[in-house]
PDB file of N, CA and C in Angstrom:
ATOM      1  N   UNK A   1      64.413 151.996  52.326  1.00  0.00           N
ATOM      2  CA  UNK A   1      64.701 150.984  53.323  1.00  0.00           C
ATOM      3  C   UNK A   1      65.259 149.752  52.591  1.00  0.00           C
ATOM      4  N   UNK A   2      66.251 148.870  53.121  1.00  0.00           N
ATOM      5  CA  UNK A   2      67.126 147.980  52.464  1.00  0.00           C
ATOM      6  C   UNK A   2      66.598 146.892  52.910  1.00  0.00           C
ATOM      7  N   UNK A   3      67.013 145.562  52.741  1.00  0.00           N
ATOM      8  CA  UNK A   3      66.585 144.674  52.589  1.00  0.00           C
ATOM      9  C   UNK A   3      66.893 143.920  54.187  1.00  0.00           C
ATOM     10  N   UNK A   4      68.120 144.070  54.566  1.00  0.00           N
ATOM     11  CA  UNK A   4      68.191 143.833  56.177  1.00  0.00           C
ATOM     12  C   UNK A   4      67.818 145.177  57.534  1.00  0.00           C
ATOM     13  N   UNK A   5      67.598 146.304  56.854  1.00  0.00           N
ATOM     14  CA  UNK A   5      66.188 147.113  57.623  1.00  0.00           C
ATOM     15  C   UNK A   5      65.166 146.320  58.086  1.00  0.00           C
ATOM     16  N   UNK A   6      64.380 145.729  56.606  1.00  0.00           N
ATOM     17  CA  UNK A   6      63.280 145.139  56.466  1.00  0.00           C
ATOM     18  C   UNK A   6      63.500 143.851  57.498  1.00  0.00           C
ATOM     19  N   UNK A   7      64.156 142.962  57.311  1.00  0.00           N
ATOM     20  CA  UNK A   7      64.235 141.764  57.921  1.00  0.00           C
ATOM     21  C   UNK A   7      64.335 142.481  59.606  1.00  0.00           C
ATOM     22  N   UNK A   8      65.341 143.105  59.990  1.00  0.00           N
ATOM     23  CA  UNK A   8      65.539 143.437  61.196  1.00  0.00           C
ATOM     24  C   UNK A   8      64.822 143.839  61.965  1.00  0.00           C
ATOM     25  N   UNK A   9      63.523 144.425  61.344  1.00  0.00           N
ATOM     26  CA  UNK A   9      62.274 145.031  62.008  1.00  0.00           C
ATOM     27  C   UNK A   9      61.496 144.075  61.755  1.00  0.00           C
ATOM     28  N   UNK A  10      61.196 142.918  60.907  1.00  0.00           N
ATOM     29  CA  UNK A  10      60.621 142.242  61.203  1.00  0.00           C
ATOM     30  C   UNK A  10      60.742 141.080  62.261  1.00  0.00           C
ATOM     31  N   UNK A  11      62.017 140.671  62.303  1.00  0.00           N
ATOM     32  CA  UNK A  11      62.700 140.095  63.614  1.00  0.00           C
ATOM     33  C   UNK A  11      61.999 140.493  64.903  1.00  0.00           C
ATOM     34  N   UNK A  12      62.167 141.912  64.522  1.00  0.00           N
ATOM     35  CA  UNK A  12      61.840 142.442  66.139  1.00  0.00           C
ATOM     36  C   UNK A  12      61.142 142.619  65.986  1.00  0.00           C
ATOM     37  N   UNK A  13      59.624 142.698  65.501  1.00  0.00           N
ATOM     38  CA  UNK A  13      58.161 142.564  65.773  1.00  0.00           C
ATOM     39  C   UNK A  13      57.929 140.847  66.085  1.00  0.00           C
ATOM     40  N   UNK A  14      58.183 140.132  65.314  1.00  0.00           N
ATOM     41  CA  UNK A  14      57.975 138.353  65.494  1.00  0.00           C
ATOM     42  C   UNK A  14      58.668 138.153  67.248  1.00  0.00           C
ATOM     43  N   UNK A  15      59.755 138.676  67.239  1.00  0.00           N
ATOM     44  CA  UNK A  15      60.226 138.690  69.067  1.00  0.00           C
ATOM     45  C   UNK A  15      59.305 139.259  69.683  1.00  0.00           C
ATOM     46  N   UNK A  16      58.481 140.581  69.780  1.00  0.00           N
ATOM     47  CA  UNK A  16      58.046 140.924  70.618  1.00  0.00           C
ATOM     48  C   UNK A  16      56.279 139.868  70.543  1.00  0.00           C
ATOM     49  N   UNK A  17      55.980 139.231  69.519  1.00  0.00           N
ATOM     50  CA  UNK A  17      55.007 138.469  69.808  1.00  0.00           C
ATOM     51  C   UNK A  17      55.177 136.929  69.881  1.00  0.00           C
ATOM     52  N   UNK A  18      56.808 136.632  69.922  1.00  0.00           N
ATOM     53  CA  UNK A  18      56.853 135.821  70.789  1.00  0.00           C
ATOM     54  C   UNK A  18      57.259 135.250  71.903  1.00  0.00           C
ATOM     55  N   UNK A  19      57.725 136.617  72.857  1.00  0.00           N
ATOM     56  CA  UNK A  19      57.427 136.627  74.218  1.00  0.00           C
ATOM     57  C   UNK A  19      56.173 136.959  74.530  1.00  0.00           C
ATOM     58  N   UNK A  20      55.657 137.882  73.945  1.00  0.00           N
ATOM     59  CA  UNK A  20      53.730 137.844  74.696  1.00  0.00           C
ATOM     60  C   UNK A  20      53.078 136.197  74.155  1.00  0.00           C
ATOM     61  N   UNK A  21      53.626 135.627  73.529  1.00  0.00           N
ATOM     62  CA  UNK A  21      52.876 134.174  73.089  1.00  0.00           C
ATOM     63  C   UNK A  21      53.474 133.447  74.308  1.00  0.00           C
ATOM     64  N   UNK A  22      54.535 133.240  75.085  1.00  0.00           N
ATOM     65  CA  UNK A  22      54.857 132.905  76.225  1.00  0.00           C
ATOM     66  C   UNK A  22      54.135 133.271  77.416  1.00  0.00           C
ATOM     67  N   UNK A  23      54.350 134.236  77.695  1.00  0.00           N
ATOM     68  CA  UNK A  23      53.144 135.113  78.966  1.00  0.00           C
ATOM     69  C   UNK A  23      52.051 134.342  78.844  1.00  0.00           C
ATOM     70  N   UNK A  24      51.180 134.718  77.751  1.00  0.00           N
ATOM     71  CA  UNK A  24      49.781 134.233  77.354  1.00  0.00           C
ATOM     72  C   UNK A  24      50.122 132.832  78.029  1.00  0.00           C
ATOM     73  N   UNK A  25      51.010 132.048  77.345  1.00  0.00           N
ATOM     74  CA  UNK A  25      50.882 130.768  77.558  1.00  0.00           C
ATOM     75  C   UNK A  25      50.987 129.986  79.378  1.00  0.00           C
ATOM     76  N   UNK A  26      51.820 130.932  79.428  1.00  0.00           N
ATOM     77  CA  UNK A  26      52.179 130.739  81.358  1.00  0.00           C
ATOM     78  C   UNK A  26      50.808 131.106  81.740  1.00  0.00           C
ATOM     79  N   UNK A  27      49.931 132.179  81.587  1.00  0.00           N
ATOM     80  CA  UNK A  27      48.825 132.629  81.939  1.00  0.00           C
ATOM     81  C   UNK A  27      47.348 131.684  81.931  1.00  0.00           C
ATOM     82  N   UNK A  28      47.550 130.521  80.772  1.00  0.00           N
ATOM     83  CA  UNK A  28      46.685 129.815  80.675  1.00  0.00           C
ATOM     84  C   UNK A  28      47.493 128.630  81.080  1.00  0.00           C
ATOM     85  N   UNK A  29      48.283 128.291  81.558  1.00  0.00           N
ATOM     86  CA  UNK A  29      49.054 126.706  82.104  1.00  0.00           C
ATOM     87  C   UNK A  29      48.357 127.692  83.991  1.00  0.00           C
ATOM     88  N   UNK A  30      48.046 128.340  84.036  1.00  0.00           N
ATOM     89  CA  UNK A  30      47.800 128.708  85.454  1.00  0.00           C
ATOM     90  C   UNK A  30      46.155 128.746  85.456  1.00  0.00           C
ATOM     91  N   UNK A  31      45.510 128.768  85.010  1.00  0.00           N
ATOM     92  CA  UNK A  31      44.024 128.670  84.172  1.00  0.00           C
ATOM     93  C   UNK A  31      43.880 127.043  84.543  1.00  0.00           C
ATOM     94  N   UNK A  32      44.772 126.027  83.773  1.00  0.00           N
ATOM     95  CA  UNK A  32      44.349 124.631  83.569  1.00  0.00           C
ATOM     96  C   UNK A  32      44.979 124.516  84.929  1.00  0.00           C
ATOM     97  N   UNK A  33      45.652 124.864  85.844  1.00  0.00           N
ATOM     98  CA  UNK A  33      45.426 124.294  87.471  1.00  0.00           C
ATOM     99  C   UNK A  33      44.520 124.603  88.289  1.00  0.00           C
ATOM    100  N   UNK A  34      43.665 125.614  87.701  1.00  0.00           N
ATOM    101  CA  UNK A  34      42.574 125.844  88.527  1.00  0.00           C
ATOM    102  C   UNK A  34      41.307 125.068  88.020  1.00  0.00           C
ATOM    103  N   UNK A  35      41.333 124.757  86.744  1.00  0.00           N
ATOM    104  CA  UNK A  35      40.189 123.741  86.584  1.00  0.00           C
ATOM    105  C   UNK A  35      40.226 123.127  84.920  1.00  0.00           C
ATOM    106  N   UNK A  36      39.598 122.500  84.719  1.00  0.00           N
ATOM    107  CA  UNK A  36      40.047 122.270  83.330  1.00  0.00           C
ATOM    108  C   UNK A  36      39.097 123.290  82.225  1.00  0.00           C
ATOM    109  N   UNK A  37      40.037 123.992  81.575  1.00  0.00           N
ATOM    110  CA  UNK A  37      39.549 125.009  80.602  1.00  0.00           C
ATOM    111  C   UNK A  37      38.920 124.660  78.976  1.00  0.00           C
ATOM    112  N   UNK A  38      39.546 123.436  79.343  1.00  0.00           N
ATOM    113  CA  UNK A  38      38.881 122.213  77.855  1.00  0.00           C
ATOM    114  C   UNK A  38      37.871 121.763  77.601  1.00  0.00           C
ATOM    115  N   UNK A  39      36.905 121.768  79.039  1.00  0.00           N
ATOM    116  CA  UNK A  39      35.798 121.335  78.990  1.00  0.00           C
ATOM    117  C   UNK A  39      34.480 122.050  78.542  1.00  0.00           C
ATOM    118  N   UNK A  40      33.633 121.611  77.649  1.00  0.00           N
ATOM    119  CA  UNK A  40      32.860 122.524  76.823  1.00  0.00           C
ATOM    120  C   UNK A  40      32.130 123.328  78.192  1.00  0.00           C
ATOM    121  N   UNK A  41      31.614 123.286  79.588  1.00  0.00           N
ATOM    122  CA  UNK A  41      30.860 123.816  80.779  1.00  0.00           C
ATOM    123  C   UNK A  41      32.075 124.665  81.233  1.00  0.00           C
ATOM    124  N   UNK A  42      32.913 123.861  81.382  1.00  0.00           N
ATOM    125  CA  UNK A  42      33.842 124.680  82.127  1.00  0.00           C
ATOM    126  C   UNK A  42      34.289 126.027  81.087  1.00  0.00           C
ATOM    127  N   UNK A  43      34.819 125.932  80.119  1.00  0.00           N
ATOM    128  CA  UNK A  43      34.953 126.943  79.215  1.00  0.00           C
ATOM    129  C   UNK A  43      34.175 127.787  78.704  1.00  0.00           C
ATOM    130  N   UNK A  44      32.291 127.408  78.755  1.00  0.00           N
ATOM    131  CA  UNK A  44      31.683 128.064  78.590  1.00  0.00           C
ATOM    132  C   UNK A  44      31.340 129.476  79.789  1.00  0.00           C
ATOM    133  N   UNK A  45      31.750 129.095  80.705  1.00  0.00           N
ATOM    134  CA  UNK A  45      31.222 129.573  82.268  1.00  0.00           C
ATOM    135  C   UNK A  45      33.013 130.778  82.367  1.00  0.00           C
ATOM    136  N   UNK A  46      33.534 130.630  81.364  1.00  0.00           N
ATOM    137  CA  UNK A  46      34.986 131.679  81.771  1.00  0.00           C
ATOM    138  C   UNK A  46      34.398 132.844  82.304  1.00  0.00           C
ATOM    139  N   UNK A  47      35.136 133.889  83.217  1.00  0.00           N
ATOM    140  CA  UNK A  47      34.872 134.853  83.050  1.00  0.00           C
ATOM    141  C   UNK A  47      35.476 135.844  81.569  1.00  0.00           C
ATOM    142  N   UNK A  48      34.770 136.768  81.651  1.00  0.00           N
ATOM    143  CA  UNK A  48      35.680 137.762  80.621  1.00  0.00           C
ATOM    144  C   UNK A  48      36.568 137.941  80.312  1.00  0.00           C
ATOM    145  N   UNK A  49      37.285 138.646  81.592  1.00  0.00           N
ATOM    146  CA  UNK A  49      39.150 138.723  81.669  1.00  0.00           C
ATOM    147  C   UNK A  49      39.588 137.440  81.475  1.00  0.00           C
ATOM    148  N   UNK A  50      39.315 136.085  81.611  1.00  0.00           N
ATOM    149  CA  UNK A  50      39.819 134.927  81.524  1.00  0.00           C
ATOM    150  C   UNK A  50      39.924 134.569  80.012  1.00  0.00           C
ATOM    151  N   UNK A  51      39.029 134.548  79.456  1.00  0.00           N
ATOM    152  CA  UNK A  51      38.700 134.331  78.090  1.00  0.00           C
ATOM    153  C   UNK A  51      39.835 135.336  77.015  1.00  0.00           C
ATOM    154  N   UNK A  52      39.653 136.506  77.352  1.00  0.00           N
ATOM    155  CA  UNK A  52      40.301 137.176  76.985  1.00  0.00           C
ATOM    156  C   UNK A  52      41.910 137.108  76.776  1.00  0.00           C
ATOM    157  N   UNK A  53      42.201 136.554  77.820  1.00  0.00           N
ATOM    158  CA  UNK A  53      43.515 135.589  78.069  1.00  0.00           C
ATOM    159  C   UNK A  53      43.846 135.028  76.456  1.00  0.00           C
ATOM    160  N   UNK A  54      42.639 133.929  76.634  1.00  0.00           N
ATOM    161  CA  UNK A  54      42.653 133.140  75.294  1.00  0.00           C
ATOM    162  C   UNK A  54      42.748 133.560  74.198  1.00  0.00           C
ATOM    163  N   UNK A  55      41.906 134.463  74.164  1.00  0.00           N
ATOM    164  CA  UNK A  55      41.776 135.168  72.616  1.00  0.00           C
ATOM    165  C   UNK A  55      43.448 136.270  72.298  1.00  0.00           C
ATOM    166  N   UNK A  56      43.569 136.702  73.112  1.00  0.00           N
ATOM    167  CA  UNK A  56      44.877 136.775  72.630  1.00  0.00           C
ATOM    168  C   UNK A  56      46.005 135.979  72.618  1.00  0.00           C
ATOM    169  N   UNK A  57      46.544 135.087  73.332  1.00  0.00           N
ATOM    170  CA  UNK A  57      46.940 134.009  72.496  1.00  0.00           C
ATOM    171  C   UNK A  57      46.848 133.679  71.019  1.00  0.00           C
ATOM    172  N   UNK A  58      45.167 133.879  70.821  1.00  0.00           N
ATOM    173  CA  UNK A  58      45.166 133.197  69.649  1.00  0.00           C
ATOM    174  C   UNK A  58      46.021 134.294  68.537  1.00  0.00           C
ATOM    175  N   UNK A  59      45.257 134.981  68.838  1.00  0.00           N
ATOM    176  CA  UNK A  59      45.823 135.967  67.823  1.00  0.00           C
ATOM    177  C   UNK A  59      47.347 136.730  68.061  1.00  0.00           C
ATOM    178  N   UNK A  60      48.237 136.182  69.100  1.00  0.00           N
ATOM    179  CA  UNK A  60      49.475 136.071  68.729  1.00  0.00           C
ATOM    180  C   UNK A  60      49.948 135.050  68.396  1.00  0.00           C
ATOM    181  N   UNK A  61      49.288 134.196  68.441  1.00  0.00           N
ATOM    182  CA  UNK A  61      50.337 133.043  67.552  1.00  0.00           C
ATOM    183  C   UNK A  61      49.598 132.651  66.034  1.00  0.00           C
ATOM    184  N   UNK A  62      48.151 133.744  65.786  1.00  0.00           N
ATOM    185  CA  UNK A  62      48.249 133.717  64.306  1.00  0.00           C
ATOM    186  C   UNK A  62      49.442 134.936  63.786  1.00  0.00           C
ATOM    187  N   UNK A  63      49.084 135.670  64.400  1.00  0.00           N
ATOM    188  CA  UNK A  63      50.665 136.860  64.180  1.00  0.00           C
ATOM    189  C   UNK A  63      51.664 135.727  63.825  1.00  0.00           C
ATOM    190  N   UNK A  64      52.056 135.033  64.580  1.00  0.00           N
ATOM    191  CA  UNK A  64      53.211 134.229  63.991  1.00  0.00           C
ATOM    192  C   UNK A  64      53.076 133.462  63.009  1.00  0.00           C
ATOM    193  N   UNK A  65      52.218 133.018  62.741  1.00  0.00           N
ATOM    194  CA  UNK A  65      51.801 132.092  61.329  1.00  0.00           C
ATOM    195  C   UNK A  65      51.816 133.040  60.364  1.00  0.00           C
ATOM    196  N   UNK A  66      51.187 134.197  60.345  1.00  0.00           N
ATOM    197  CA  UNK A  66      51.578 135.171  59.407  1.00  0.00           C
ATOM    198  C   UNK A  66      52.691 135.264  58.776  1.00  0.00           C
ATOM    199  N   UNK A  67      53.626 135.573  59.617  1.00  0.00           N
ATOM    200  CA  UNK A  67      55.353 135.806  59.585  1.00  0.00           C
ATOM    201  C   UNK A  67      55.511 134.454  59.105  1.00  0.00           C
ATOM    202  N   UNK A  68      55.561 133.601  59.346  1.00  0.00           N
ATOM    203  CA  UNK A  68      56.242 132.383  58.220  1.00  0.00           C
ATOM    204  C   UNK A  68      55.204 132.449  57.332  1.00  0.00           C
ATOM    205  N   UNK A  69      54.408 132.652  57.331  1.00  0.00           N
ATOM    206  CA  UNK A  69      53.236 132.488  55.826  1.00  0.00           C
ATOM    207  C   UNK A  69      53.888 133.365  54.952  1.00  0.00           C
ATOM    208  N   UNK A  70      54.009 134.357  55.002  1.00  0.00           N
ATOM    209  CA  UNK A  70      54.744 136.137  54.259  1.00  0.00           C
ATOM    210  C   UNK A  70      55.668 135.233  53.084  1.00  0.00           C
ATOM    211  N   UNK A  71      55.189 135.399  52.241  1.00  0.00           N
ATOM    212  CA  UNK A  71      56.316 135.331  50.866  1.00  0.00           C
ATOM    213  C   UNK A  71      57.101 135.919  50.295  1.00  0.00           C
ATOM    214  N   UNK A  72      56.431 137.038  49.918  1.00  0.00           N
ATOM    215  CA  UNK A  72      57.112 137.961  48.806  1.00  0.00           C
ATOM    216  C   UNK A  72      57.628 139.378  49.276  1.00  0.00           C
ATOM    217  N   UNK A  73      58.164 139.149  50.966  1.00  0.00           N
ATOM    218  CA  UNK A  73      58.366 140.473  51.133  1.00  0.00           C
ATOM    219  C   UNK A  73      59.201 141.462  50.729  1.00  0.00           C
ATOM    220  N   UNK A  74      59.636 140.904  49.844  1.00  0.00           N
ATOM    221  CA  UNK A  74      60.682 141.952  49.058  1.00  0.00           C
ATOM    222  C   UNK A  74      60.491 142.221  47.729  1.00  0.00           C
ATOM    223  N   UNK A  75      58.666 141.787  47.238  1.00  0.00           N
ATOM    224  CA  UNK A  75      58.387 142.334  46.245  1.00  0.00           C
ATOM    225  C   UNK A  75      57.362 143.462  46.279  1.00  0.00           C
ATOM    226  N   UNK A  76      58.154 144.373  45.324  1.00  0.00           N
ATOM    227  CA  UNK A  76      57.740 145.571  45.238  1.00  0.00           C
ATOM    228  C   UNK A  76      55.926 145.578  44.977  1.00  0.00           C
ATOM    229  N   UNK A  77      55.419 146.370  45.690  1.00  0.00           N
ATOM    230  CA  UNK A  77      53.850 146.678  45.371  1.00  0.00           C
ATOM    231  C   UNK A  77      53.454 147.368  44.407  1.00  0.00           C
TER     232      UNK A  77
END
């Protein structure tokens, strides 16, 4: 695999988590009109599926911190 393989598939993994980092995000801007999700009661009291919301978020937009964190991807292991 060549060196713009590599990049090109990584492109298109970082795209596909950052349209689900959008969704997520529309998903919780619809969350904070129903009540405020910031508040330590209110956030404690989420339901499941709600929360869940959150937690992935998080962990697509550490996915993305990843991808700019990545250094050396073109050194050999």
């Amino acid at each position: 695999m060549n060196k713009t393989e590599i990049l090109h598939k990584r492109f298109a993994k970082l795209e596909k988590h950052y349209t689900a980092l959008k969704e997520y995000k529309e998903l919780i801007d619809e969350l904070l009109k129903e009540s405020n999700i910031y508040e330590q009661f209110t956030f404690n009291t989420l339901k499941p599926e709600k929360r869940a919301i959150l937690d992935a978020y998080l962990k697509r937009f550490a996915s993305i911190q990843d991808f700019f964190g990545c250094k050396d991807i073109f050194t050999p292991s």
